[in-house]
Structures are given as structure tokens and as C-alpha cells.
Protein backbone atom coordinates (compact mmCIF):
# COMPACT_ATOMS: atom_id res chain seq x y z
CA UNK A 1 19.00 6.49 -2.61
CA UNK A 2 17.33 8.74 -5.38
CA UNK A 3 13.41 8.40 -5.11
CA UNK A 4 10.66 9.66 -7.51
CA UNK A 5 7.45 10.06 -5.94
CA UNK A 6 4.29 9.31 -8.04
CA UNK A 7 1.37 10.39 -6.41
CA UNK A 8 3.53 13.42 -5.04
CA UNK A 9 1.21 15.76 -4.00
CA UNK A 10 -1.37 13.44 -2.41
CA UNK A 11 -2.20 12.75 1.36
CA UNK A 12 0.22 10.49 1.21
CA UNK A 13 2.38 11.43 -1.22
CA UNK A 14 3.04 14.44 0.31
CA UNK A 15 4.19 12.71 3.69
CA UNK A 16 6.57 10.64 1.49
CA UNK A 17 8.26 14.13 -0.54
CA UNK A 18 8.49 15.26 3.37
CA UNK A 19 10.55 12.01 4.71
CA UNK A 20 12.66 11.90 2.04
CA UNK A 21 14.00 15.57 1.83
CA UNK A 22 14.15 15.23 5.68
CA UNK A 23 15.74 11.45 5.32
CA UNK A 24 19.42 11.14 5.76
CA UNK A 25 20.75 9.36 2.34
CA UNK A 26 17.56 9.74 0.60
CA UNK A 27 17.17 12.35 -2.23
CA UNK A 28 13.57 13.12 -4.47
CA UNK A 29 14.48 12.68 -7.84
CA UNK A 30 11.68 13.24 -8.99
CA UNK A 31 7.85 14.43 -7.67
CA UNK A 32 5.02 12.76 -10.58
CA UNK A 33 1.48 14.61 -10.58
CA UNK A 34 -1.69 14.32 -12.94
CA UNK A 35 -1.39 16.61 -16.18
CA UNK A 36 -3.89 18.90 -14.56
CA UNK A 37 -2.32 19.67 -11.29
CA UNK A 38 -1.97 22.81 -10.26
CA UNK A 39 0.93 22.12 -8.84
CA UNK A 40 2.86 21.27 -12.06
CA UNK A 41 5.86 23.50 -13.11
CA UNK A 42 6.06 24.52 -9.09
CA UNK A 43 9.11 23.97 -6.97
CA UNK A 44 8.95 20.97 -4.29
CA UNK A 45 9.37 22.88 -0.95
CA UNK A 46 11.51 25.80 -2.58
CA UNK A 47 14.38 23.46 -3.99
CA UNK A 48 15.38 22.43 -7.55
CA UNK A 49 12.87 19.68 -8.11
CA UNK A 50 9.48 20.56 -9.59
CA UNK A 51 6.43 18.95 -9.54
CA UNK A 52 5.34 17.59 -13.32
CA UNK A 53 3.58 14.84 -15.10
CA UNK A 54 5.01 11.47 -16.03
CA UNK A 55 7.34 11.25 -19.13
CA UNK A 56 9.54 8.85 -20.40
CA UNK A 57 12.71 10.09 -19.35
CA UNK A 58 11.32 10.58 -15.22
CA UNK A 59 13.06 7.10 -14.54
CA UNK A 60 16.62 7.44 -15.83
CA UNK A 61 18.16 9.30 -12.57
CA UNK A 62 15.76 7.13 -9.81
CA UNK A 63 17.02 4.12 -7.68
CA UNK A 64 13.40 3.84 -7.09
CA UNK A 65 10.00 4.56 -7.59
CA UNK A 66 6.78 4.97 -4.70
CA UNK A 67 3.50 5.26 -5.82
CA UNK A 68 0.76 6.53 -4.33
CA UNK A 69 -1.51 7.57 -7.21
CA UNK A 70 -4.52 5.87 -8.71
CA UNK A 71 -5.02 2.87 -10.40
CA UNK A 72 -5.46 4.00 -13.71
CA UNK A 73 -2.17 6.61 -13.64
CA UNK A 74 -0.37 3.31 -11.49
CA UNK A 75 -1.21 1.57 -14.96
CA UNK A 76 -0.22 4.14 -17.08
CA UNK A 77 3.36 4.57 -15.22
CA UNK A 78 4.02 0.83 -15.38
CA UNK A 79 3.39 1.31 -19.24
CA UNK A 80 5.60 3.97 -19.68
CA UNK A 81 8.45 2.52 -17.57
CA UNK A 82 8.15 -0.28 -20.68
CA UNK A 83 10.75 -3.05 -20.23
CA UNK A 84 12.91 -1.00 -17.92
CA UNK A 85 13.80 -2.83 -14.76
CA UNK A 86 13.21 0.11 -12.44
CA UNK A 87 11.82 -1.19 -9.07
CA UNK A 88 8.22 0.06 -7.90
CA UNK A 89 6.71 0.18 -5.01
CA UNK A 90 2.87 0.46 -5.08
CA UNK A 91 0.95 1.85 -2.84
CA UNK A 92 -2.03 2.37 -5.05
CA UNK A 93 -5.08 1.01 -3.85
CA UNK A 94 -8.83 0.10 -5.54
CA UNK A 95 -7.51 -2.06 -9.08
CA UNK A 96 -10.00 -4.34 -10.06
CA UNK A 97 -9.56 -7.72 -10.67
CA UNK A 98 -8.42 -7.08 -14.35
CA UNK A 99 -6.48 -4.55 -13.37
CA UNK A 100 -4.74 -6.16 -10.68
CA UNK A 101 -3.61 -8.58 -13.40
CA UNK A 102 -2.55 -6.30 -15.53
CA UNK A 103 -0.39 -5.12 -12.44
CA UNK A 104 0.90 -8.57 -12.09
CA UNK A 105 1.67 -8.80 -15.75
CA UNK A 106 4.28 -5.67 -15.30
CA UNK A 107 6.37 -7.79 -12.82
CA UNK A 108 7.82 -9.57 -15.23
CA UNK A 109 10.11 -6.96 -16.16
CA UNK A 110 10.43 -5.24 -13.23
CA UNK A 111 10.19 -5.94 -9.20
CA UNK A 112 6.71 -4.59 -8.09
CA UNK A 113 6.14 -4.60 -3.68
CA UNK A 114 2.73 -3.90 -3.46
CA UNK A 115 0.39 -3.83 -0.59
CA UNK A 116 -2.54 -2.26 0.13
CA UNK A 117 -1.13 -0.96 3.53
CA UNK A 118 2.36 -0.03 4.70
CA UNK A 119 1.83 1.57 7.83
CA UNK A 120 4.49 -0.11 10.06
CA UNK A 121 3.18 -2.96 12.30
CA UNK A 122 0.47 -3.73 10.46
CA UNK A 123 1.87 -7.42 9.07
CA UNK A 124 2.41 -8.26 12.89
CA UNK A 125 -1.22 -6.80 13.26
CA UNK A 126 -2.59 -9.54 9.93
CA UNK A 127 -0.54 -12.68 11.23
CA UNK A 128 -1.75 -12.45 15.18
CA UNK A 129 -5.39 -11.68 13.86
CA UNK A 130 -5.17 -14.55 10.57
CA UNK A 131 -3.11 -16.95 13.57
CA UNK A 132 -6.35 -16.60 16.16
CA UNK A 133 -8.80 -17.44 13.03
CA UNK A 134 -6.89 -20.77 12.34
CA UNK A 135 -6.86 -21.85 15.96
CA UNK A 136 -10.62 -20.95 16.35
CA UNK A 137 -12.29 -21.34 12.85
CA UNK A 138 -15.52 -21.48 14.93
CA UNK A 139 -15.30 -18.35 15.26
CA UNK A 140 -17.30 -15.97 13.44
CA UNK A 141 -15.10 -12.96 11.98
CA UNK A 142 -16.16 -9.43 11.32
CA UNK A 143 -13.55 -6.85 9.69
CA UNK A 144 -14.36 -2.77 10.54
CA UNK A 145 -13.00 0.15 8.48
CA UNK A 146 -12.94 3.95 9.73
CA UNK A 147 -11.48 6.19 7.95
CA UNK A 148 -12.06 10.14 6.68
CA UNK A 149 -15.28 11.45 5.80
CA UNK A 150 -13.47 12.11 2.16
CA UNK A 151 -12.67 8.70 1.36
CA UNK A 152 -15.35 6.38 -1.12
CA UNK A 153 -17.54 4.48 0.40
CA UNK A 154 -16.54 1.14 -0.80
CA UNK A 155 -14.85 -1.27 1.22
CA UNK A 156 -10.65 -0.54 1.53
CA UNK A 157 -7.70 -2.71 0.45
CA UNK A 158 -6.60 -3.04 4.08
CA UNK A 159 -9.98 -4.66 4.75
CA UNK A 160 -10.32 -7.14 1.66
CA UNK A 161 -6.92 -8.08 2.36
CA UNK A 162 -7.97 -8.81 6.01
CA UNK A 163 -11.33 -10.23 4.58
CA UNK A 164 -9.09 -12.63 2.43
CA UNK A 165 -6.87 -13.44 4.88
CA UNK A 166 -9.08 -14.64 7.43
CA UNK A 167 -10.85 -16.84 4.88
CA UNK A 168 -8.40 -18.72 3.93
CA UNK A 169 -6.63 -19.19 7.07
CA UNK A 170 -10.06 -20.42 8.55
CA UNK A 171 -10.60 -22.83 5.34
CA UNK A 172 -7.14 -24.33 5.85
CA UNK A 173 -8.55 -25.07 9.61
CA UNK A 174 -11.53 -26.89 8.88
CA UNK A 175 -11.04 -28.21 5.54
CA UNK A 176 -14.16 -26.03 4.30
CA UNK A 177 -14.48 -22.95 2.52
CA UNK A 178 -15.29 -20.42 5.46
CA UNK A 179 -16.43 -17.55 3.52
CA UNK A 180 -15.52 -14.00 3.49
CA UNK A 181 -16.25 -12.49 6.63
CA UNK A 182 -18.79 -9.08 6.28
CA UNK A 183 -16.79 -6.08 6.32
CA UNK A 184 -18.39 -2.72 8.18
CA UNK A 185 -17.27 0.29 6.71
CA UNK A 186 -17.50 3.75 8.33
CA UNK A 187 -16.52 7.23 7.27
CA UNK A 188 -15.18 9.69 10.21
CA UNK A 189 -14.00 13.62 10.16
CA UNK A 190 -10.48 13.22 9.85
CA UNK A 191 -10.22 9.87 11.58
CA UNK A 192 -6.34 8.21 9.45
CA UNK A 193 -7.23 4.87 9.43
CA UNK A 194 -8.67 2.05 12.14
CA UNK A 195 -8.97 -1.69 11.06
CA UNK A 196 -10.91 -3.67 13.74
CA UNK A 197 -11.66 -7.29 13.09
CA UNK A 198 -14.42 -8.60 16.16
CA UNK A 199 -14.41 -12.86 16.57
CA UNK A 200 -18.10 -13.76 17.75
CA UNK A 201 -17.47 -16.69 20.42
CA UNK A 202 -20.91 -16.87 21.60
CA UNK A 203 -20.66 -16.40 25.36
CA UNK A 204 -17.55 -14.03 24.53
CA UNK A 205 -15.64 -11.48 21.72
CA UNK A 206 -12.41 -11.37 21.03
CA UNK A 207 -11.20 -8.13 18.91
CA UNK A 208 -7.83 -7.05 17.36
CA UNK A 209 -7.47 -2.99 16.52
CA UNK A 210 -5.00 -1.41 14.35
CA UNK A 211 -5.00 2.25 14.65
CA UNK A 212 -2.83 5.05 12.58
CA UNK A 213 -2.02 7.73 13.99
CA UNK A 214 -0.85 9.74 11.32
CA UNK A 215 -0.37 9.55 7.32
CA UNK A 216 3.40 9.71 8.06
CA UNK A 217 2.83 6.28 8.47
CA UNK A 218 1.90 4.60 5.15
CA UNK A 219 4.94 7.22 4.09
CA UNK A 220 7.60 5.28 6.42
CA UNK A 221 6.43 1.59 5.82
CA UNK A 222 6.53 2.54 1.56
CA UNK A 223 11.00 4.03 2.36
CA UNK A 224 11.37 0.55 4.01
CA UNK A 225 9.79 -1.31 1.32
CA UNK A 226 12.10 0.96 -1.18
CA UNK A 227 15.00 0.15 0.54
CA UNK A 228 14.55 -3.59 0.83
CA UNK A 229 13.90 -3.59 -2.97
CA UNK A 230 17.44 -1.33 -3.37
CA UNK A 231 19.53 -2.90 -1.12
CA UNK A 232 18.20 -6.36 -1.59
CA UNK A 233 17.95 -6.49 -5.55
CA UNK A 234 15.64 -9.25 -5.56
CA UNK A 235 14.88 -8.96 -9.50
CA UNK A 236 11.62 -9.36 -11.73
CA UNK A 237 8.35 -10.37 -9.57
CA UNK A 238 5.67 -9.49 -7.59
CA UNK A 239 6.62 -8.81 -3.52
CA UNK A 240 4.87 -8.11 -0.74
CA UNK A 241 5.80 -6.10 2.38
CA UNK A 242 5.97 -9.03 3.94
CA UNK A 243 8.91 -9.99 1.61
CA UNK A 244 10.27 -6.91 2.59
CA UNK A 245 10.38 -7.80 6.80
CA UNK A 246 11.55 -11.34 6.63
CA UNK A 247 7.81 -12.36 7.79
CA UNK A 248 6.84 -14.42 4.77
């Protein structure tokens, strides 16, 4: 499976060029930076691929695309793939609502798997958590976020997702619009990526943690998703990784 990275020499990119020159049956076809990287025109670990900017030819020799780059550049790759049906996998996190639209808009032509976190486990992590707030709507939801000093200061995509989530699944319990729960966000050294959500019971707390370990994880969830979209072939839309594990 030929794979251009976008995004390729980002935390996570980076973790993704790694896997798949490592990966049995996997080869980088291409490795997509800014304009203004310094790494453009340099060799990706010593081999034949170089690092370089988007073009319109990047997607002729790729089974598949990842990206982990920003919103505006996911945009502006999605434009420049025009009506080509080249599956993408987005990784990209922090659109805004228009934006996310505009996102949708592109999976007409093309199939899009986007979430706003692909470590592994963390679907089973979103149903158990989303499954307790239906049974006890009562109870009083709080999502946490810690993650590097580095990253901005606004709320992630993990935790709006999980903020979302719980909403509706605690809505669909008591007929009511629930609210979106607070979300607590904290900034830590080096710390990869924790997503706590507390339930207030009164006389008792219930909590659910997800905790990554290492970046190598966002890289190994996004090569599943690219494979299910490969193998699978599941045409023009928008997909989610839980499309992708059979827990839709």
C-alpha cells in the first residue's frame, strides 16, 4: 500500500513516515510539508523520497493519503486533489464550523475518515464512557484534557467530541437537552495526551481515563483507518474510525 504523508514532518507525522518505512507492505510515496519547511528538497531518512510541498501531481502514485497537517493546508490539499477519488484520511484537528463543512463538502468526490483521535482503543474508551451517561443521565459529566505545554490552549477535538457525545447520549435518556458538559483543559511538560471524563453522583464519582503513551499511537490508529479505506473501497462519503472497526 503506497502512502503519502501530509503533515510529514510533524509530531505526528513523523511517527507515521516511521511506521510505514518500518511497516511490512507499506511504502511512503510521498512525504507533504508547508512551502517554508526547512525540510523541503531533503531526503526522508536517507532514501529516495524527499520531503516537498503539495502539487498536483503528489496523488497519482498513492493508494492513500494521511493527514496530519492543519486545517487550512487540510483545505488546501482537498482542493488540489479536485474531483480525484483518492481516499483521505484526516487527522487534522481545530476546523471551525465552516470549515468543517467545507470538509464535508469534499466527500462527495472522495472517501474522507476523519476523527479527531486515532489512538487505538479510544472508540471502546467513547462508547463505555457515552453507554454509563445514558444509563445515568443524572449524572453530572465533566470532560479533562492534558496534554503538552506546546499545545493551544483551547479545548481539543478529542474533548468536544467527548463533550458532544455525552450530550446527546444523555438527551436521548431523558428526553431533554442535557447540555454540554464543562471541559477542563490543562497543559503539561511533555505529557501525550490524557482524556478523563469525572460523573458527579453526589455521595460518589465515577471516572473513565484514557491515557497515550506515546505519539506512535495516533500514527497506528491513522495505517488502520488507511487500510480499511484500501481494502474496503467503501466510495464517496464521510467515515469515521468507527466505520473503520465495525463499531458503528
Amino acid at each position: 500500500m503506497r502512502i503519502a504523508v501530509i503533515g510529514a514532518a510533524g509530531r505526528v507525522g513523523t511517527k507515521l513516515v516511521e511506521a510505514i518505512l518500518a511497516g511490512p507492505g507499506l511504502e511512503l510515496a510521498a512525504a507533504i510539508v508547508s512551502p517554508g519547511s526547512r525540510h523541503v528538497g531533503m531526503a526522508v531518512a536517507g532514501g529516495s523520497v524527499e520531503y516537498r510541498p503539495a502539487d498536483a501531481a503528489m496523488n497519482s502514485h498513492c493508494d492513500v493519503m494521511i493527514d496530519f497537517s492543519t486545517p487550512a493546508a487540510a483545505l488546501a490539499l482537498q482542493a488540489e486533489c479536485g474531483s480525484k477519488p483518492i481516499p483521505i484520511v484526516v487527522g487534522t484537528t481545530g476546523f471551525t464550523a465552516t470549515q468543517e463543512a467545507q470538509l464535508s463538502s469534499y466527500a462527495r468526490v472522495r472517501p474522507l475518515l476523519v476523527s479527531a483521535n486515532f489512538a487505538i482503543g479510544f472508540e471502546a474508551f467513547l462508547e463505555t464512557a457515552a453507554g454509563f451517561a445514558a444509563i445515568m443521565p443524572g449524572a453530572e459529566p465533566t470532560v479533562a484534557e492534558t496534554y503538552p505545554i506546546r499545545k493551544k490552549a483551547e479545548p481539543s477535538g478529542t474533548s468536544l467530541r467527548l463533550a458532544a457525545e455525552l450530550r446527546t447520549r444523555r438527551t436521548q435518556a431523558c428526553g431533554l437537552d442535557a447540555g454540554p458538559p464543562p471541559i477542563l483543559v490543562r497543559r503539561e511538560g511533555d505529557v501525550v495526551g490524557v482524556a478523563e471524563i469525572r460523573f458527579d453522583l453526589g455521595s460518589a464519582e465515577a471516572s473513565f481515563v484514557y491515557r497515550v503513551h506515546t505519539l506512535a499511537a495516533y500514527a497506528e490508529g491513522a495505517l488502520a483507518a488507511a487500510r480499511w479505506l484500501v481494502e474496503k473501497a467503501p466510495g464517496p462519503g464521510r467515515y469515521s474510525l468507527s466505520d473503520a472497526l465495525g463499531t458503528s
